[in-house]
Protein backbone atom coordinates (compact mmCIF):
# COMPACT_ATOMS: atom_id res chain seq x y z
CA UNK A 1 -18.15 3.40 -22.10
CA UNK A 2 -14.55 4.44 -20.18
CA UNK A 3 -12.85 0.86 -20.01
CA UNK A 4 -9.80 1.25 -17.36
CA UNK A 5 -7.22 -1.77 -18.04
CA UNK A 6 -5.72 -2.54 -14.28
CA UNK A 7 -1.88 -3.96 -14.66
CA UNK A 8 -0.12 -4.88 -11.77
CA UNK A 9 -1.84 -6.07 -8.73
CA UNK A 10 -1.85 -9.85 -7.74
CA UNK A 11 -5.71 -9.40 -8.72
CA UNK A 12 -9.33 -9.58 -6.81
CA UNK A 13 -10.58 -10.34 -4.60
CA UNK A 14 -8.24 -8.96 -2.16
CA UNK A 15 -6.14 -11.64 -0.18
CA UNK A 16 -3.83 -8.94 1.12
CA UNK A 17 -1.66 -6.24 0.22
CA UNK A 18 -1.76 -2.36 -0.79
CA UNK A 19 -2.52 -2.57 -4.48
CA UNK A 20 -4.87 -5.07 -4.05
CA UNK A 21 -6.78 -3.74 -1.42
CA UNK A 22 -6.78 -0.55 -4.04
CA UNK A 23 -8.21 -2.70 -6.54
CA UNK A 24 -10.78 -4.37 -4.64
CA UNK A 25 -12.31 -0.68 -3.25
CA UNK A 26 -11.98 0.81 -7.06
CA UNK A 27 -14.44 -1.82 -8.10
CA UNK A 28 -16.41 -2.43 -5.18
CA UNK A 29 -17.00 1.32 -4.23
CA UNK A 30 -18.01 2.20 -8.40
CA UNK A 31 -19.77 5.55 -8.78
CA UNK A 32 -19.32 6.29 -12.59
CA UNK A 33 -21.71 3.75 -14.39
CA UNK A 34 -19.72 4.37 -17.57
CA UNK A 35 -16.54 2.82 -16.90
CA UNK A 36 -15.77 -0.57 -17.41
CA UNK A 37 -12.62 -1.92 -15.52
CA UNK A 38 -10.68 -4.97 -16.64
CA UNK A 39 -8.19 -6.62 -14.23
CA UNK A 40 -5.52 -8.82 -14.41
CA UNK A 41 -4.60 -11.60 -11.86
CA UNK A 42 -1.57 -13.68 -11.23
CA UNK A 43 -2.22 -17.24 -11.36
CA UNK A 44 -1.28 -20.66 -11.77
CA UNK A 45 -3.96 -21.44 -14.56
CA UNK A 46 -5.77 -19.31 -17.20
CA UNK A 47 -9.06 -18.01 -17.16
CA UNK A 48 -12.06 -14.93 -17.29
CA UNK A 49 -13.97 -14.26 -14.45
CA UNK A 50 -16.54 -11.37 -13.32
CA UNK A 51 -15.98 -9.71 -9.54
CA UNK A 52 -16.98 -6.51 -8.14
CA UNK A 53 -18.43 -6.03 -11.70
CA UNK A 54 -14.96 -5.87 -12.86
CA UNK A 55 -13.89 -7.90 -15.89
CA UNK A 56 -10.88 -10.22 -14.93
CA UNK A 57 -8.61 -12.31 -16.22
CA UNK A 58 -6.60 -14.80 -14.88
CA UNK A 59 -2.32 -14.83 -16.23
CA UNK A 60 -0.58 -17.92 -15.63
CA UNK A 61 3.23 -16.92 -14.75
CA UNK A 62 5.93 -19.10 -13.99
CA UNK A 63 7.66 -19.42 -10.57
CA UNK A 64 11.19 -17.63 -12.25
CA UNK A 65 11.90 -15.24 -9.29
CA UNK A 66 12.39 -12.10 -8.76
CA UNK A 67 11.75 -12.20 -12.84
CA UNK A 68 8.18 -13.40 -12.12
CA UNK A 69 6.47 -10.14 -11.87
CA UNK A 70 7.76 -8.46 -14.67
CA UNK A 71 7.08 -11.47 -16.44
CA UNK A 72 3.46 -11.15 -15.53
CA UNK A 73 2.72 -6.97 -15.89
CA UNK A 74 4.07 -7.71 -19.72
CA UNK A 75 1.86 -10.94 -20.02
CA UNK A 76 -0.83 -8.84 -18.51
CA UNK A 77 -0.66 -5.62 -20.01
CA UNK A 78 -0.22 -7.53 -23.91
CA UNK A 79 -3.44 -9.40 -23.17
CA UNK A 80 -5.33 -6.11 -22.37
CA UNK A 81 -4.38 -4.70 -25.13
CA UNK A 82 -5.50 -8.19 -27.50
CA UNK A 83 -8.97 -7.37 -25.23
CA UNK A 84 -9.36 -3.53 -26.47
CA UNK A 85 -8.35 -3.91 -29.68
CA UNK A 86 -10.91 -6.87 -29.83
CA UNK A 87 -13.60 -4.41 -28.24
CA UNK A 88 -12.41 -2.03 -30.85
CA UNK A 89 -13.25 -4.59 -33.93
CA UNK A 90 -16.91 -4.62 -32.22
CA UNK A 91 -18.70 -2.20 -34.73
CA UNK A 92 -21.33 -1.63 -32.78
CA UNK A 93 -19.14 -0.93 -29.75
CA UNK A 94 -17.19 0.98 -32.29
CA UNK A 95 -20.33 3.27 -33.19
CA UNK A 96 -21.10 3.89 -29.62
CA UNK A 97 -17.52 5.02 -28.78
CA UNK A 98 -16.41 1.92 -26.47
CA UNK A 99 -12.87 2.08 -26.48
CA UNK A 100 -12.14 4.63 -28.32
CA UNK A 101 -9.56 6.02 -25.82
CA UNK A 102 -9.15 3.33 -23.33
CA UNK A 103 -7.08 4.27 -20.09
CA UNK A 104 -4.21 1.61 -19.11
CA UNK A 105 -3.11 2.00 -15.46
CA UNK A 106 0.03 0.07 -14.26
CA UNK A 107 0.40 -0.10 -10.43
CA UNK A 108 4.54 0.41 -9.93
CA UNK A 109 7.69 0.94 -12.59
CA UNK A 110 8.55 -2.82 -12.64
CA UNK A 111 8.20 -3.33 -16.94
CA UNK A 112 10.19 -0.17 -17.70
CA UNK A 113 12.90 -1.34 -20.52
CA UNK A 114 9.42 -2.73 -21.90
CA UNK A 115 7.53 -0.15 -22.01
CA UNK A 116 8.33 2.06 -24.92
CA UNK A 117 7.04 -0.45 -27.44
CA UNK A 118 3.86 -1.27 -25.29
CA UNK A 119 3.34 2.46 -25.17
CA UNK A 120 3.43 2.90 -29.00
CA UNK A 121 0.51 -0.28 -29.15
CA UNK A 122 -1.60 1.67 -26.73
CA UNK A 123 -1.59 4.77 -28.38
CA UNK A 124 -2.23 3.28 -31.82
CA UNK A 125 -5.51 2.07 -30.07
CA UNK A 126 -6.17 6.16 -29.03
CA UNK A 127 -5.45 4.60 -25.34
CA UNK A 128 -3.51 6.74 -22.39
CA UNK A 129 -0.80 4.96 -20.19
CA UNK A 130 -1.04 5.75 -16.51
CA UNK A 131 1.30 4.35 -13.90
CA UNK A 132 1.60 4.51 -10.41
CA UNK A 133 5.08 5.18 -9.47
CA UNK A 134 4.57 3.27 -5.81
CA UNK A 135 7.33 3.61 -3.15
CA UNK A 136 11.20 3.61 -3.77
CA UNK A 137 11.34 0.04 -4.70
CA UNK A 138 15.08 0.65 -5.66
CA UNK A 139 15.56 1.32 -2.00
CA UNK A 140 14.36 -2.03 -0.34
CA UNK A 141 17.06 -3.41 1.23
CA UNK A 142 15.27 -7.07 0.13
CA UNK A 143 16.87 -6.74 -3.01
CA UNK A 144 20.47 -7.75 -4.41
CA UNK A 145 22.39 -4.65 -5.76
CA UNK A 146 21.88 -5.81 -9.45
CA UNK A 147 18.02 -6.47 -9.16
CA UNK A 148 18.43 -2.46 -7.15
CA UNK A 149 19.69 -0.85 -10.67
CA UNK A 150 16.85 -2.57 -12.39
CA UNK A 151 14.25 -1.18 -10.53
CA UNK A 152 16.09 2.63 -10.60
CA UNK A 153 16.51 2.11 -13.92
CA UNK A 154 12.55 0.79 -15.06
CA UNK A 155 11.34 3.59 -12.47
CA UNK A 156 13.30 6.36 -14.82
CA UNK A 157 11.78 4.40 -18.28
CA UNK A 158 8.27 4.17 -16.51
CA UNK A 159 8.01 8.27 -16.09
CA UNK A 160 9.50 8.76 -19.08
CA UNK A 161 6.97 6.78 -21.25
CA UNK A 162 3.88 7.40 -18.48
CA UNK A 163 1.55 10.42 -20.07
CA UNK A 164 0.22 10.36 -16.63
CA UNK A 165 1.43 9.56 -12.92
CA UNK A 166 -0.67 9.28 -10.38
CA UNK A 167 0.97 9.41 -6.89
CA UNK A 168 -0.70 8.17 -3.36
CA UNK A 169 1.73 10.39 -1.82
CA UNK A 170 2.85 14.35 -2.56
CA UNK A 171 6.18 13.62 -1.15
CA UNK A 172 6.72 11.40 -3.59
CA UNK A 173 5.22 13.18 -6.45
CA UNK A 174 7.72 15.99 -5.68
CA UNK A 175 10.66 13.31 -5.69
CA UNK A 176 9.39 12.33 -9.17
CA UNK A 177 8.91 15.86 -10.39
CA UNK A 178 12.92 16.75 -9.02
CA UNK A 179 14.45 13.69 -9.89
CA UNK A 180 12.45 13.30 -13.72
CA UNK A 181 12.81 17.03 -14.92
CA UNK A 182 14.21 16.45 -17.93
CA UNK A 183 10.98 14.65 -18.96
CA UNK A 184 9.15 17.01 -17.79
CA UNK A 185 6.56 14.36 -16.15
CA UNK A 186 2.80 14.97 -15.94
CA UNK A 187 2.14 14.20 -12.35
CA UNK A 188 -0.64 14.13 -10.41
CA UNK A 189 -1.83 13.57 -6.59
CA UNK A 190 -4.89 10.72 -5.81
CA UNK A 191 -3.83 9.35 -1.82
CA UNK A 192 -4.68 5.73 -0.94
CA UNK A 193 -7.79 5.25 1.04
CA UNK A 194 -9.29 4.04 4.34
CA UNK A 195 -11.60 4.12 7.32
CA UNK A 196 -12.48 4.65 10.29
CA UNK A 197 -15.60 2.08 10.93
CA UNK A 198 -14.76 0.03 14.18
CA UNK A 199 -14.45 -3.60 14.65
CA UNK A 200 -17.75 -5.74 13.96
CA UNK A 201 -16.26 -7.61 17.20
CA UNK A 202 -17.05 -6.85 20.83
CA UNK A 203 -14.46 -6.48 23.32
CA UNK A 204 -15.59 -9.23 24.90
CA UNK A 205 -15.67 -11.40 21.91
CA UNK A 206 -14.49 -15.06 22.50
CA UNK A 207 -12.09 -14.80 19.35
CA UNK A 208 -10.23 -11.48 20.41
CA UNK A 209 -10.66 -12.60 24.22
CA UNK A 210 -8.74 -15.94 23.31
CA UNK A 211 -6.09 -14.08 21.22
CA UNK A 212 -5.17 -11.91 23.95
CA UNK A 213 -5.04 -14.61 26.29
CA UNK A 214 -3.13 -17.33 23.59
CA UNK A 215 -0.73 -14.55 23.62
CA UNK A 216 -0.12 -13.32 26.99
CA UNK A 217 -1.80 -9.78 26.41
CA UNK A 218 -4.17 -7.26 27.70
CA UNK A 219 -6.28 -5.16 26.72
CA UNK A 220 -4.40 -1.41 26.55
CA UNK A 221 -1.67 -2.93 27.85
CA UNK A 222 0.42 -3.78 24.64
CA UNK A 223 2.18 -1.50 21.84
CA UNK A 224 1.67 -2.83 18.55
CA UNK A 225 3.26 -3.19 15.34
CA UNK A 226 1.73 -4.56 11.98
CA UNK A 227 3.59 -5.07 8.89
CA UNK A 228 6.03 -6.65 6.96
CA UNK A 229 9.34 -8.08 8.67
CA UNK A 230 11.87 -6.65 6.22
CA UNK A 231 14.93 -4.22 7.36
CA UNK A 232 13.48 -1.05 6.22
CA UNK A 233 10.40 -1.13 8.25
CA UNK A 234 13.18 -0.08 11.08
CA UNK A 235 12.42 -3.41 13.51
CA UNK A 236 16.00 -3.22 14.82
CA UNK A 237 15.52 0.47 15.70
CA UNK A 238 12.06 -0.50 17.18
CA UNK A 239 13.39 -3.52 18.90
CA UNK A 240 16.42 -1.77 20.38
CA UNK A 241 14.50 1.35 21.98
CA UNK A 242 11.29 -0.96 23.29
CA UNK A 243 14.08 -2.81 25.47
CA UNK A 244 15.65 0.48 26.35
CA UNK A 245 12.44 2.08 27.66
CA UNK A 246 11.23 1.52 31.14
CA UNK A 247 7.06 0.72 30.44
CA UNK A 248 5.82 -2.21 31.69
CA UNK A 249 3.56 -2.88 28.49
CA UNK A 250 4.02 -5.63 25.57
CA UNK A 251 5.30 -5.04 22.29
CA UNK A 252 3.27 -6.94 20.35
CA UNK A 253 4.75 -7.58 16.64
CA UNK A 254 2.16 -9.23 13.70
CA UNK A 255 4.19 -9.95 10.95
CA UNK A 256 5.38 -11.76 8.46
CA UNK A 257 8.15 -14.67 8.44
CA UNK A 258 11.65 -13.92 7.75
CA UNK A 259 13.38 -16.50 9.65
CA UNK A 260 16.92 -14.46 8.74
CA UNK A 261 16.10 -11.14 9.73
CA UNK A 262 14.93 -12.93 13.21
CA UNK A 263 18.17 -14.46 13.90
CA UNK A 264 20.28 -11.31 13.11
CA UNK A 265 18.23 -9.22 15.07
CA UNK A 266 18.45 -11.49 17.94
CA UNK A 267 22.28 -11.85 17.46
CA UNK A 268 22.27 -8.24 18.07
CA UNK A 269 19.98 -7.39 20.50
CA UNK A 270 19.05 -10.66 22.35
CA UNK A 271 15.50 -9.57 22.42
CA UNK A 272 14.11 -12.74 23.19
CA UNK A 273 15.50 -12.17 27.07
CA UNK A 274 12.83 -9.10 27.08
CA UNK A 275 9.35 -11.19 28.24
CA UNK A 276 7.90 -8.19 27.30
CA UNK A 277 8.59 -8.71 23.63
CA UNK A 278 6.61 -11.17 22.10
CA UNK A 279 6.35 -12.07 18.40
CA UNK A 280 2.60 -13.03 17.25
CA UNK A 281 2.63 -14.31 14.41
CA UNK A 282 0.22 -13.19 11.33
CA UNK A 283 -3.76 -12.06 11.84
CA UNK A 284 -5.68 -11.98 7.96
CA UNK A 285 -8.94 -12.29 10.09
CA UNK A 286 -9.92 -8.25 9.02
CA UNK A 287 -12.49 -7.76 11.75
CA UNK A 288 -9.69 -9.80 14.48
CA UNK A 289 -6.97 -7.38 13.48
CA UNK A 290 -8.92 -4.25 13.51
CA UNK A 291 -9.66 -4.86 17.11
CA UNK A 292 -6.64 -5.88 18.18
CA UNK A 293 -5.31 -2.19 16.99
CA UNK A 294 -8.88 -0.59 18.52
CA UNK A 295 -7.05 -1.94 21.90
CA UNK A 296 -3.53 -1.09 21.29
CA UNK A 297 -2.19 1.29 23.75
CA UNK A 298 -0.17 2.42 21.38
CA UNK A 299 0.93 1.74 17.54
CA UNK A 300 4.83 1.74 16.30
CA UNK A 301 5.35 2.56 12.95
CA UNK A 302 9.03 2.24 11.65
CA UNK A 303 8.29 2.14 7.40
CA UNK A 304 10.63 4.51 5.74
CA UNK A 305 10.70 3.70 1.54
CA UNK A 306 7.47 3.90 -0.12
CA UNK A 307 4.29 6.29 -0.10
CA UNK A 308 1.17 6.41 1.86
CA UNK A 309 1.49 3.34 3.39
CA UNK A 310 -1.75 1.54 4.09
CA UNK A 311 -0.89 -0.25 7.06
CA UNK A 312 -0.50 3.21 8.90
CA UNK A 313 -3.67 4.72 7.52
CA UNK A 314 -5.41 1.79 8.91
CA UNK A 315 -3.32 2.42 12.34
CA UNK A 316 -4.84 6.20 12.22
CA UNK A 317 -8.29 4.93 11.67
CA UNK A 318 -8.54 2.59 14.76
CA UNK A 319 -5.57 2.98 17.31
CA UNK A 320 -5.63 6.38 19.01
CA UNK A 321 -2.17 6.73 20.08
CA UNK A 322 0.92 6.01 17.21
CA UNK A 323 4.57 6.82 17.21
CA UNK A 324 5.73 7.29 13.68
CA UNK A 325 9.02 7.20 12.46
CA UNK A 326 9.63 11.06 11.63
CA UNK A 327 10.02 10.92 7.56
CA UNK A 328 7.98 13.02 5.07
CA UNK A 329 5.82 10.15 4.34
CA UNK A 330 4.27 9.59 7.50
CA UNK A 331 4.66 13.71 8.67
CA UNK A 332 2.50 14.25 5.15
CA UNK A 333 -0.64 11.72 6.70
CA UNK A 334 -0.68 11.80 9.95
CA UNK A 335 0.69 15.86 10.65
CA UNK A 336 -0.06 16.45 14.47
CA UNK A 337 -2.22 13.53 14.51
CA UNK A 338 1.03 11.26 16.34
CA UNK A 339 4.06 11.23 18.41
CA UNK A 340 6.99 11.64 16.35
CA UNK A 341 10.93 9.58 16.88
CA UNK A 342 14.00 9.33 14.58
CA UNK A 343 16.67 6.42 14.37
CA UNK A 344 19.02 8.20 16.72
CA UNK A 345 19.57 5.83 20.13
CA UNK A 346 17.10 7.27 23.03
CA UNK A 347 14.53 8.78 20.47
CA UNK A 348 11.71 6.33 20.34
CA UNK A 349 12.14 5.37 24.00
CA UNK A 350 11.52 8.63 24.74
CA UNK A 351 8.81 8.50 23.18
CA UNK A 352 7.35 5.42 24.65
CA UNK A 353 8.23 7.15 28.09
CA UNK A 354 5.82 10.14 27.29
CA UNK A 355 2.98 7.89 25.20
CA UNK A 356 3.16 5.90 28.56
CA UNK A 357 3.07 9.30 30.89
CA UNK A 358 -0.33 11.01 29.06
CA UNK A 359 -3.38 11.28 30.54
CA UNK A 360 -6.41 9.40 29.39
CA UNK A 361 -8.44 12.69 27.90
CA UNK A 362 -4.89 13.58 25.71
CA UNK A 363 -4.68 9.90 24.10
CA UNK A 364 -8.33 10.56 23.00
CA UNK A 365 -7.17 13.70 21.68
CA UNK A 366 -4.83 12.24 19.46
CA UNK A 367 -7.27 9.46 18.43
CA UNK A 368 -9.54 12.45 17.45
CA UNK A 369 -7.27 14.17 15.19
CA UNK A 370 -6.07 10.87 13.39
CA UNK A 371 -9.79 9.76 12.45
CA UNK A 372 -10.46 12.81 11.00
CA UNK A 373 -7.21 13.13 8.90
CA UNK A 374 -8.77 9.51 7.56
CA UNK A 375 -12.09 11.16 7.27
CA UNK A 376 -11.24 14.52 5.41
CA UNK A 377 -8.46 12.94 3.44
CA UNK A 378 -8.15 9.41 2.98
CA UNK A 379 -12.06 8.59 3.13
CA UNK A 380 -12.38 5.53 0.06
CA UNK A 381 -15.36 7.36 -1.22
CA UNK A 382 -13.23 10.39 -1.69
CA UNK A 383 -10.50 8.52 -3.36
CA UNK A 384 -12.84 6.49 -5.87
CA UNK A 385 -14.48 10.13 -6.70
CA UNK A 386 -10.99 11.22 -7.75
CA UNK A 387 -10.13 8.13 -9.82
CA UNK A 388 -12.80 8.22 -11.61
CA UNK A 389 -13.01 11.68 -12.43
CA UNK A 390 -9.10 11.07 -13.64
CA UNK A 391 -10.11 8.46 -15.99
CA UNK A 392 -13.09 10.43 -17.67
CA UNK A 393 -10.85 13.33 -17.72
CA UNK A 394 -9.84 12.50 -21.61
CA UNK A 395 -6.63 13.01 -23.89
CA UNK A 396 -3.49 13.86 -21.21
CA UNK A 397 -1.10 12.74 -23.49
CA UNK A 398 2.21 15.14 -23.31
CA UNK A 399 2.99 16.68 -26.50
C-alpha cells in the first residue's frame, strides 16, 4: 500500500477554494486501489474522520493571523508523520510493505524555515517530500512587506528541501527552474483539472430565473467576472475599461467582500454612477454558478500572480466567449481559445467592443476551442491518472 500524506489544504469535503477542490477530486476520482491518502483539515476541534475513502484528520489551530497557517501545515505535517511511523510499528503492515516509502505532499511553500528538520524525519521513515510550489504568493499585494519576504524566503527553503515539485502550471515550473538553479530542483508538470459537463439547471429554472431577475440581468446580456476581490485580480483595470467601452451589457462581478478595496476603487473611478455595473454578491450554489457563466455573454478574467487558476478553467469549460488578461499563465491554458487585453488604458475596451461586434457562429467557435483545451488537457480523469502514477513512481530523492 502507497499512503500519500496531504499537507496544506483547509481539508474535505470541499467548501471552496483551489487546493481543496484538488483534494476533494484526488480522492473522489481514485483509480490506483493501492494508495491510501491521509488528509489534514483545519479546525476548531480535534478529530479522525473517513471521506472520499480518504483518511482525515481534523488540526485544531488557533486564530493567530497571518501566523495561523503555518501554524497548522507544521501541526499537520508532525501528526502525519506520528501516523506513518505508527503504521510503520504495525509488523504486519511492516511485512507487507505499508509505508515503507510513504509520499508527503505539501500544497504551497508556506513552512519553509521549518522544513529542513521535517525533511530529515521523513526520510528517516524512507518517505519522499513533494510540494506544490502554488502561485507567487510573495507577490499578493494582500500582504504587508514583512509577511512578502517571508513567503520569498519559505518559497526558496521549500525547493531547496522538496525532492520533488510538482507544478499546475509550466510557466511557473520554468520560473522555479530559473530562479532555483543553484539547487538544481527536480521539477515536474501535473495541471489542475476541470470540466466541461453543463449545468444540472434549466434555463428556465426558477432559481437562475429569480437570480437574474433579483439582479437586474439577462440572459447573454451580462459580462461576468468570478473571483476573489483582491488588487491583483486587476478589478481597477477591469472596472476602468467596462465604463470606457460603449456596450450596452452588464458587468456582472461575484465576489468576495473587501469593503476597502470597494471604497478605493470607487474613490477612483466612481463606478457606482455606471447602472451598468452591478456588484452581486457571492454564488457557492455549484450548479447556480455554473449556469450563470453557461449564460454569460462574455467572461473577464484579470488574475495575474499564481498558476493555472481554477476559476478560469472553469470559465473555459462553460462560458464560450472570455477576455483574459494577456500573461503567460492564462496564454499557457487557454492559447487561441480567448480574446486577449493588457493593462494599458483602451486595451480591454477594445476588446469588449469586438467580443460585442462577433457574430453568433464565431462566439461558438471560441466556445469550441476552450472545451476542448479542458477536454485534452485539463480533463480530472487525466490529472488523477498523472498523480497517481507520480506517487507510485518510487525513490526521486536528489542525490
Amino acid at each position: 500500500m502507497q499512503h500519500v500524506f496531504i499537507v496544506g489544504s483547509k481539508g474535505i469535503p470541499a467548501a471552496y477554494g483551489g487546493f481543496e477542490t484538488f483534494v476533494e477530486n484526488l480522492t473522489a476520482k481514485k483509480q490506483n486501489t493501492d494508495i491510501c491518502y491521509h488528509v489534514s483539515r483545519i479546525s476548531d476541534t480535534d478529530g479522525e474522520y473517513e471521506y472520499n475513502g480518504a483518511k482525515c484528520f481534523d488540526v485544531k489551530v488557533p486564530n493567530i493571523g497571518p501566523a495561523k497557517a503555518i501554524y497548522y501545515d507544521v501541526k499537520a505535517l508532525k501528526r502525519c508523520i506520528r501516523i506513518c511511523k505508527d503504521l510503520q510499528k504495525n509488523e504486519e503492515q511492516k511485512e507487507k510493505g505499508a509505508a515503507s516509502r510513504p509520499v508527503f505532499y505539501i500544497l504551497a511553500c508556506r513552512i519553509g524555515p521549518f522544513i529542513g528538520r521535517l525533511k530529515k524525519q521523513i526520510h528517516a521513515l524512507g518517505g519522499q517530500l513533494y510540494v506544490n510550489p502554488d502561485g507567487h504568493e510573495w507577490k499578493r499585494s494582500k500582504w504587508s512587506a514583512p509577511v512578502r519576504t517571508y513567503w520569498k524566503f519559505s518559497e526558496k527553503l521549500m525547493v531547496k528541501h522538496a525532492d520533488l515539485l510538482i507544478c499546475d502550471s509550466k510557466n511557473i515550473e520554468s520560473y522555479i527552474q530559473k530562479e532555483y538553479g543553484q539547487y538544481h530542483p527536480h521539477t515536474t508538470f501535473i495541471a489542475y483539472g476541470s470540466e466541461t459537463e453543463g449545468s444540472s439547471l434549466r434555463d428556465d429554472d426558477a432559481g437562475f430565473t429569480g437570480w437574474l431577475s433579483e439582479k437586474g440581468l439577462k440572459a447573454k446580456e451580462y459580462y461576468l467576472v468570478v473571483g476573489r476581490f483582491v488588487p491583483e485580480n486587476n478589478y481597477f483595470t477591469m472596472l476602468r475599461e467596462f465604463m470606457a467601452s460603449d456596450t450596452k451589457k452588464d458587468l456582472a462581478i461575484i465576489t468576495t467582500p473587501n469593503e476597502r478595496l470597494y471604497q478605493s476603487l470607487e474613490q477612483e473611478l466612481h463606478f457606482s454612477k455606471d447602472a451598468r455595473i452591478k456588484f452581486v454578491g457571492t454564488v457557492y450554489d455549484e450548479q447556480l454558478l455554473k449556469k450563470i457563466r453557461e449564460n454569460a455573454y462574455g467572461y473577464l478574467h484579470g488574475h495575474e500572480v499564481g498558476g493555472t487558476n481554477p476559476s478560469l478553467l472553469e470559465a473555459l469549460g462553460s462560458t464560450s466567449l472570455n477576455l483574459l488578461l494577456s500573461v503567460g499563465f492564462n496564454e499557457e491554458v487557454a492559447e487561441n481559445a480567448a480574446l486577449y487585453w493588457t493593462k494599458e488604458p483602451g486595451s480591454l475596451a477594445g476588446q469588449i467592443h469586438h467580443a460585442d461586434s462577433l457574430k453568433e457562429e464565431e462566439i461558438e467557435g471560441f466556445g469550441r476551442l476552450a472545451r476542448q483545451r479542458i477536454d485534452r488537457e485539463y480533463n480530472w480523469k487525466k490529472i488523477v491518472e498523472s498523480y497517481e502514477a507520480c506517487f507510485m513512481n518510487g525513490d526521486l530523492r536528489k542525490a
